[in-house]
C-alpha atoms as a PDB file:
ATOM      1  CA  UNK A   1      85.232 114.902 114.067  1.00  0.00           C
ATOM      2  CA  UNK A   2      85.783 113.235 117.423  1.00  0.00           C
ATOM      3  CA  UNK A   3      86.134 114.951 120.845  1.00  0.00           C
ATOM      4  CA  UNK A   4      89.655 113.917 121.780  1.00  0.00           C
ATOM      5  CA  UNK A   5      90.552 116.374 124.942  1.00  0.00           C
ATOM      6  CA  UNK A   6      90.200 113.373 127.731  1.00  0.00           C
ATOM      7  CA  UNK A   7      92.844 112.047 125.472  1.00  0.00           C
ATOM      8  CA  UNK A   8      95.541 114.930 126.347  1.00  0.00           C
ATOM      9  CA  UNK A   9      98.706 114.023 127.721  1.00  0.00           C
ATOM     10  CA  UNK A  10      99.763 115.202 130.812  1.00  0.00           C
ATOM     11  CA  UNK A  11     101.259 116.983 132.421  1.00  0.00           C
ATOM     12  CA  UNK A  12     101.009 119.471 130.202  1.00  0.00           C
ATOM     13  CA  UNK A  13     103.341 122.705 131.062  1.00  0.00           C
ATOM     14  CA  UNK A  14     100.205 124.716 131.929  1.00  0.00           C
ATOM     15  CA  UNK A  15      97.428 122.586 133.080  1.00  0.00           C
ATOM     16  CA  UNK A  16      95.052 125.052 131.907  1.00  0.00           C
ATOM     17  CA  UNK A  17      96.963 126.137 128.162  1.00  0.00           C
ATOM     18  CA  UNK A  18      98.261 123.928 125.108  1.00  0.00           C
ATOM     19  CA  UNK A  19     100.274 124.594 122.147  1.00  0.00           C
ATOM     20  CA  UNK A  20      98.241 124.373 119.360  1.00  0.00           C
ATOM     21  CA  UNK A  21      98.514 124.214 115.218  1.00  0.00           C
ATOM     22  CA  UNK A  22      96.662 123.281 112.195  1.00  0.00           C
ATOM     23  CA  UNK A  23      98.157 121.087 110.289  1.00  0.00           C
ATOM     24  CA  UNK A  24      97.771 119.067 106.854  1.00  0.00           C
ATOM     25  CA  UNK A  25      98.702 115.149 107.717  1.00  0.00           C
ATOM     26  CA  UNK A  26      99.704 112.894 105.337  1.00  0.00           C
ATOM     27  CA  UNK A  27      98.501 109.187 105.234  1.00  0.00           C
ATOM     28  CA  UNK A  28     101.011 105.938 106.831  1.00  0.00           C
ATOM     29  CA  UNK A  29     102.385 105.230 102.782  1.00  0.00           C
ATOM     30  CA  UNK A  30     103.157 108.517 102.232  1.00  0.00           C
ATOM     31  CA  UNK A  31     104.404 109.541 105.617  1.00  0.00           C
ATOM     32  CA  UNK A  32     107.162 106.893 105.128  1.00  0.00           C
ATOM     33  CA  UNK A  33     108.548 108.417 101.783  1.00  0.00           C
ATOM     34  CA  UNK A  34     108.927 111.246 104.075  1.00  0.00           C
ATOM     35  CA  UNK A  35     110.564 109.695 106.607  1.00  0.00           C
ATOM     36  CA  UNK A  36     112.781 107.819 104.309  1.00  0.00           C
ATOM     37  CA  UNK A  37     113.920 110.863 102.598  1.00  0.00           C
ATOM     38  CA  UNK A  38     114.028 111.998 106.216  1.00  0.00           C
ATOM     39  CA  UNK A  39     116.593 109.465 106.754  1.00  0.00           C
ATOM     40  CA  UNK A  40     119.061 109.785 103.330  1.00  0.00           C
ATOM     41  CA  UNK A  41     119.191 113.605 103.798  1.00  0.00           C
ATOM     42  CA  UNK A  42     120.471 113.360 107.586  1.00  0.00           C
ATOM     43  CA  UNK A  43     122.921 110.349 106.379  1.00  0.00           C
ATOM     44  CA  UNK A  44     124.323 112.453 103.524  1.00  0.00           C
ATOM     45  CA  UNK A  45     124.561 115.569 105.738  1.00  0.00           C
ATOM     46  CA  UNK A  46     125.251 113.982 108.963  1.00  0.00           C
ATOM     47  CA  UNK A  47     122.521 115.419 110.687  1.00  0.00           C
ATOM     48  CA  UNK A  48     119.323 113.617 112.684  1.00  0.00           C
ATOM     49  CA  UNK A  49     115.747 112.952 110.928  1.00  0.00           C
ATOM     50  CA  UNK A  50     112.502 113.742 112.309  1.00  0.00           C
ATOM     51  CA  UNK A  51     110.929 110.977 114.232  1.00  0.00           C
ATOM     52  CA  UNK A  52     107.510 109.932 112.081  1.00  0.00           C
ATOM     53  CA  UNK A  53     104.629 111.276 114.424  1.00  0.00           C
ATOM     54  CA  UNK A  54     105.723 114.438 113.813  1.00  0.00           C
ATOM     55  CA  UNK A  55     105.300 115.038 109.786  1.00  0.00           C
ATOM     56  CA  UNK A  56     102.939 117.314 108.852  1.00  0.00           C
ATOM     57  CA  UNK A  57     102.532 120.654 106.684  1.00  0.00           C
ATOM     58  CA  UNK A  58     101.784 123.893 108.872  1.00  0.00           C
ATOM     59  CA  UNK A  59      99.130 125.620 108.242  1.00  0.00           C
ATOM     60  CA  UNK A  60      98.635 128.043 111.086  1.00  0.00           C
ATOM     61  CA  UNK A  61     100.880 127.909 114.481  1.00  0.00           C
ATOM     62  CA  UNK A  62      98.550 129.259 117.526  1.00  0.00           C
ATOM     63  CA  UNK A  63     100.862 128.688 120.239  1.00  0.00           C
ATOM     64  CA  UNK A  64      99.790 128.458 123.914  1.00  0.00           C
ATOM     65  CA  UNK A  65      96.226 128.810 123.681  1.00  0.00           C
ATOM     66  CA  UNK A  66      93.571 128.091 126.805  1.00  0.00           C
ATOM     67  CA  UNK A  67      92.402 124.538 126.486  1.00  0.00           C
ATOM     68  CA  UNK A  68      88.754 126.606 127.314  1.00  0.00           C
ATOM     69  CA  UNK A  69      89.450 128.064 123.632  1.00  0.00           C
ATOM     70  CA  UNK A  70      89.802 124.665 122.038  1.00  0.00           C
ATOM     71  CA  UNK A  71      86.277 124.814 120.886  1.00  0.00           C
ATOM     72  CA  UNK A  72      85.738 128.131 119.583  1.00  0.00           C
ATOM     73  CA  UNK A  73      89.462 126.407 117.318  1.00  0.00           C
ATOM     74  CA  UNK A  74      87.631 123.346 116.462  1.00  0.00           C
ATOM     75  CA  UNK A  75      84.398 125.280 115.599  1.00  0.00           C
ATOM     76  CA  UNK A  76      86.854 127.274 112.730  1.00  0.00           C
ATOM     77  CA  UNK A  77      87.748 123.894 111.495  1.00  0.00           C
ATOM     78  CA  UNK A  78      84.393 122.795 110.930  1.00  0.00           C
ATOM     79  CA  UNK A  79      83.486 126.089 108.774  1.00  0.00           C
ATOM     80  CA  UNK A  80      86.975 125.527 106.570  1.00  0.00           C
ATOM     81  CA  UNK A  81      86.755 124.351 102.903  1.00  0.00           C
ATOM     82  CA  UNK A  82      86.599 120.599 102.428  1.00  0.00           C
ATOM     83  CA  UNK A  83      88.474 120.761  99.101  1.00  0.00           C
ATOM     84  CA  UNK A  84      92.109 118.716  99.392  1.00  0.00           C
ATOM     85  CA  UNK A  85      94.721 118.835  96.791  1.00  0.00           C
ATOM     86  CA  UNK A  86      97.641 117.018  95.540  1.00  0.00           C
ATOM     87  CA  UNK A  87     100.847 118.064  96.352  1.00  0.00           C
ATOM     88  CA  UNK A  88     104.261 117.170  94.948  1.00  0.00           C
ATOM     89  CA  UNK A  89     106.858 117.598  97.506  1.00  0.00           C
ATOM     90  CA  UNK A  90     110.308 118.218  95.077  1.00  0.00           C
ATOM     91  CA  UNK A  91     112.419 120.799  96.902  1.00  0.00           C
ATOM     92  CA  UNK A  92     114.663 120.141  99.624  1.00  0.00           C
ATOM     93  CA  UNK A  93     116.231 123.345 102.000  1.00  0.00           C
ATOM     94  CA  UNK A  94     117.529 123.765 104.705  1.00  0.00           C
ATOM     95  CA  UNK A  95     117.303 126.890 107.248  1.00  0.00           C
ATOM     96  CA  UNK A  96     120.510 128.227 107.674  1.00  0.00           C
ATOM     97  CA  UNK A  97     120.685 129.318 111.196  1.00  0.00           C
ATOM     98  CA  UNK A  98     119.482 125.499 112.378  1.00  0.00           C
ATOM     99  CA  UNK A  99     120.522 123.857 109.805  1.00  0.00           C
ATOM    100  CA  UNK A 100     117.309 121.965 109.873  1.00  0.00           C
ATOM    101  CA  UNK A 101     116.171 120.385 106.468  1.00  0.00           C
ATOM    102  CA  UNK A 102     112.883 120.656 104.782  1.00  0.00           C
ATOM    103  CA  UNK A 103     111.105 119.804 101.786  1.00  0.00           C
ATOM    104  CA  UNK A 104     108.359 121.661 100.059  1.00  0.00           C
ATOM    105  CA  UNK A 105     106.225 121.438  96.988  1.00  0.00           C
ATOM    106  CA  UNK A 106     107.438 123.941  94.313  1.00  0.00           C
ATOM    107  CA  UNK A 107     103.479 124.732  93.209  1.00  0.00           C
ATOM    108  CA  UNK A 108     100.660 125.171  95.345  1.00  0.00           C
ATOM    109  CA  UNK A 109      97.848 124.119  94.723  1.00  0.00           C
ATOM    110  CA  UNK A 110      94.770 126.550  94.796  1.00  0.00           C
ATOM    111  CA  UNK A 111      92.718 124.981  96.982  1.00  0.00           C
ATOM    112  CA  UNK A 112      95.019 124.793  99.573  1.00  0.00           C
ATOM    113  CA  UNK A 113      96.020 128.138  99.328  1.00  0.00           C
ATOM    114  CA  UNK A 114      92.495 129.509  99.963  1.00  0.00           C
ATOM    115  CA  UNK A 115      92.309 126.776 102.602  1.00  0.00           C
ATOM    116  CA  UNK A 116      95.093 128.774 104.656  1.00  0.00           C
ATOM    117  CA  UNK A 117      93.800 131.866 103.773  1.00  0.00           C
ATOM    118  CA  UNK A 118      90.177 130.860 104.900  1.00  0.00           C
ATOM    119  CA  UNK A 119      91.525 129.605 107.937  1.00  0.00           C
ATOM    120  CA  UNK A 120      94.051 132.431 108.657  1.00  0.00           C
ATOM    121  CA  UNK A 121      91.072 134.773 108.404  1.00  0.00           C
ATOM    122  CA  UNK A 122      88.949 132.866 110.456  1.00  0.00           C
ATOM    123  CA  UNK A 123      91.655 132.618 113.340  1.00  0.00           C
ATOM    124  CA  UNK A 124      92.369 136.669 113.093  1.00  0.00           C
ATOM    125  CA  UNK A 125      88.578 137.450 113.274  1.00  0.00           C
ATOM    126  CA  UNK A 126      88.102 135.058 116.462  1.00  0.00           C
ATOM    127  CA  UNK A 127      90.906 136.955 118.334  1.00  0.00           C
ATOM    128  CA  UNK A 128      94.044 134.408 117.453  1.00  0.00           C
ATOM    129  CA  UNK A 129      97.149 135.916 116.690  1.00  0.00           C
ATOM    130  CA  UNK A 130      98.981 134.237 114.051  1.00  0.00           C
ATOM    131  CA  UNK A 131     102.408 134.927 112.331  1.00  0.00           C
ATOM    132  CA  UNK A 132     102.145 136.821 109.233  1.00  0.00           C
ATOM    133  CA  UNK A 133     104.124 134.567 107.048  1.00  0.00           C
ATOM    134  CA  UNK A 134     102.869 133.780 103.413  1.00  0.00           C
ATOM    135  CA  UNK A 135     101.770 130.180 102.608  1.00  0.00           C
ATOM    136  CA  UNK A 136     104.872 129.285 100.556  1.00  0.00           C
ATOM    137  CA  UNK A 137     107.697 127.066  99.206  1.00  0.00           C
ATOM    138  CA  UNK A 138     111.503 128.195  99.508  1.00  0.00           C
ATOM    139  CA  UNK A 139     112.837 127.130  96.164  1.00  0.00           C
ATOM    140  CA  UNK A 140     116.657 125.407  96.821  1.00  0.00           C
ATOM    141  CA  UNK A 141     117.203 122.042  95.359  1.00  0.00           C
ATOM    142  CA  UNK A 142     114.870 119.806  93.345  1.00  0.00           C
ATOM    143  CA  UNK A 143     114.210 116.041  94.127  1.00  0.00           C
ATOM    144  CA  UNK A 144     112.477 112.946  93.247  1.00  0.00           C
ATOM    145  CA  UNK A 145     108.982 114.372  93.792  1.00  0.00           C
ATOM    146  CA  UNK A 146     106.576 112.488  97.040  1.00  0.00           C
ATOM    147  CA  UNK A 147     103.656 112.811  95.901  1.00  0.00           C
ATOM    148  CA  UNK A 148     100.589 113.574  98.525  1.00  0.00           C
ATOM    149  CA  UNK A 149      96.689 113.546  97.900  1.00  0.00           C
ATOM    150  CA  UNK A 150      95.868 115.587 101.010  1.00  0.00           C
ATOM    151  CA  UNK A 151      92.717 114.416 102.545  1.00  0.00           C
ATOM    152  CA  UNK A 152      92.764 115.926 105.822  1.00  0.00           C
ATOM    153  CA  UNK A 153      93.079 119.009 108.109  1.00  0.00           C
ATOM    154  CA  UNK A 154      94.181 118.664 111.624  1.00  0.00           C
ATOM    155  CA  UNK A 155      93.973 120.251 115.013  1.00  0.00           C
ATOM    156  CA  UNK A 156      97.099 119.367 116.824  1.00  0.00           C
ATOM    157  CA  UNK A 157      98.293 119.908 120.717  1.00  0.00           C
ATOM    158  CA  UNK A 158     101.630 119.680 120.933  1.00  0.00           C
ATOM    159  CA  UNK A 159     103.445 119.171 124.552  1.00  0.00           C
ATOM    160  CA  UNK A 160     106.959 119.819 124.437  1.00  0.00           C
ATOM    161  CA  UNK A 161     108.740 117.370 126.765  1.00  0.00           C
ATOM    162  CA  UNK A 162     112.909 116.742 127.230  1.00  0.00           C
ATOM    163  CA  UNK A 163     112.534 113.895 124.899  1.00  0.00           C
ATOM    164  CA  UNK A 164     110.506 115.900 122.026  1.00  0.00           C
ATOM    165  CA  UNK A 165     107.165 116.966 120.884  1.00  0.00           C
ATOM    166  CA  UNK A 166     104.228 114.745 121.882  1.00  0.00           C
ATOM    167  CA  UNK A 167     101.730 115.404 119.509  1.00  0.00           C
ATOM    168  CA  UNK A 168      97.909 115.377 120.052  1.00  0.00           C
ATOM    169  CA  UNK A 169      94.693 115.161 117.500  1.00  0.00           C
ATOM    170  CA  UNK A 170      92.595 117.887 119.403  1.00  0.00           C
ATOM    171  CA  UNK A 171      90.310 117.689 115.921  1.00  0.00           C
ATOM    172  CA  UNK A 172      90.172 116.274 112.262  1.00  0.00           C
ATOM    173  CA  UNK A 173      88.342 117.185 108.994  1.00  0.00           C
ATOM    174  CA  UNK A 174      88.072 114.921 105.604  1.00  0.00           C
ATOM    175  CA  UNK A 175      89.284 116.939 103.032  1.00  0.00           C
ATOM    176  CA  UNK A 176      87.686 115.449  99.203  1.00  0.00           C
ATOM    177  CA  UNK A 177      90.902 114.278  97.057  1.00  0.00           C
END
């Protein structure tokens, strides 16, 4: 894992706080098919598609969180699971209230569902509060599967700016295929 706080963008909106997640990160070839898709789903629905730092798979949202507490974050990475997964991304949604798009694997994999639990636990014993949401697909409309050997779990800053999310690496773990 490297040490990548000098690396924080600034300003950030509190210089002492950053919005923070853990995240599952797909590699360049796969990210792509995402984007692509990305791009067909906003032409058919004339809508925008995500810009390609940004894809990713949530696994816990922190929020603001002192950059002092960054640490004690990374240290719950280190104690996760090291066991990835594949995933097959085949269901598109969309929210209805934003109308934003997704897609979403219809199965999850077991590893990766202990991985969230593991880590939601973790988070909730160290003082984090988290959203109580379960680690799940929202069946709608299948597609032409992407198919994603996850091999790592991510620590991410996020600074929202007027142009959009800038996205940080705060940490990174090698999850086994």
């Amino acid at each position: 894992m490297t040490d990548p706080t000098d690396q924080l963008h600034s300003p950030l909106p509190s210089p002492d706080r950053i919005r923070a997640f853990f995240a599952l990160v797909p590699e360049d070839a796969v990210r792509l098919q995402f984007l692509a898709l990305a791009r067909d789903v906003a032409r058919r629905s004339r809508g925008r598609s995500i810009s390609g730092e940004h894809v990713h798979l949530t696994l816990a949202f922190l929020g603001d969180v002192p950059l002092e507490s960054v640490p004690t974050i990374r240290t719950i990475g280190d104690a996760m699971p090291r066991n990835g997964a594949s995933l097959a991304f085949d269901t598109l949604g969309a929210w209805r209230a934003s109308g934003v798009a997704w897609v979403a694997p219809s199965v999850l994999p077991a590893a990766l569902a202990t991985l969230h639990a593991r880590l939601h636990a973790a988070l909730i014993e160290a003082g984090f509060a988290l959203e109580n949401r379960p680690f799940q697909p929202h069946p709608r409309q299948q597609s032409a599967p992407i198919h994603w050997a996850v091999r790592r779990l991510s620590l991410i800053g996020s600074e929202l700016r007027p142009e959009g999310p800038v996205h940080t690496t705060l940490g990174e773990w090698a999850l086994s295929a």
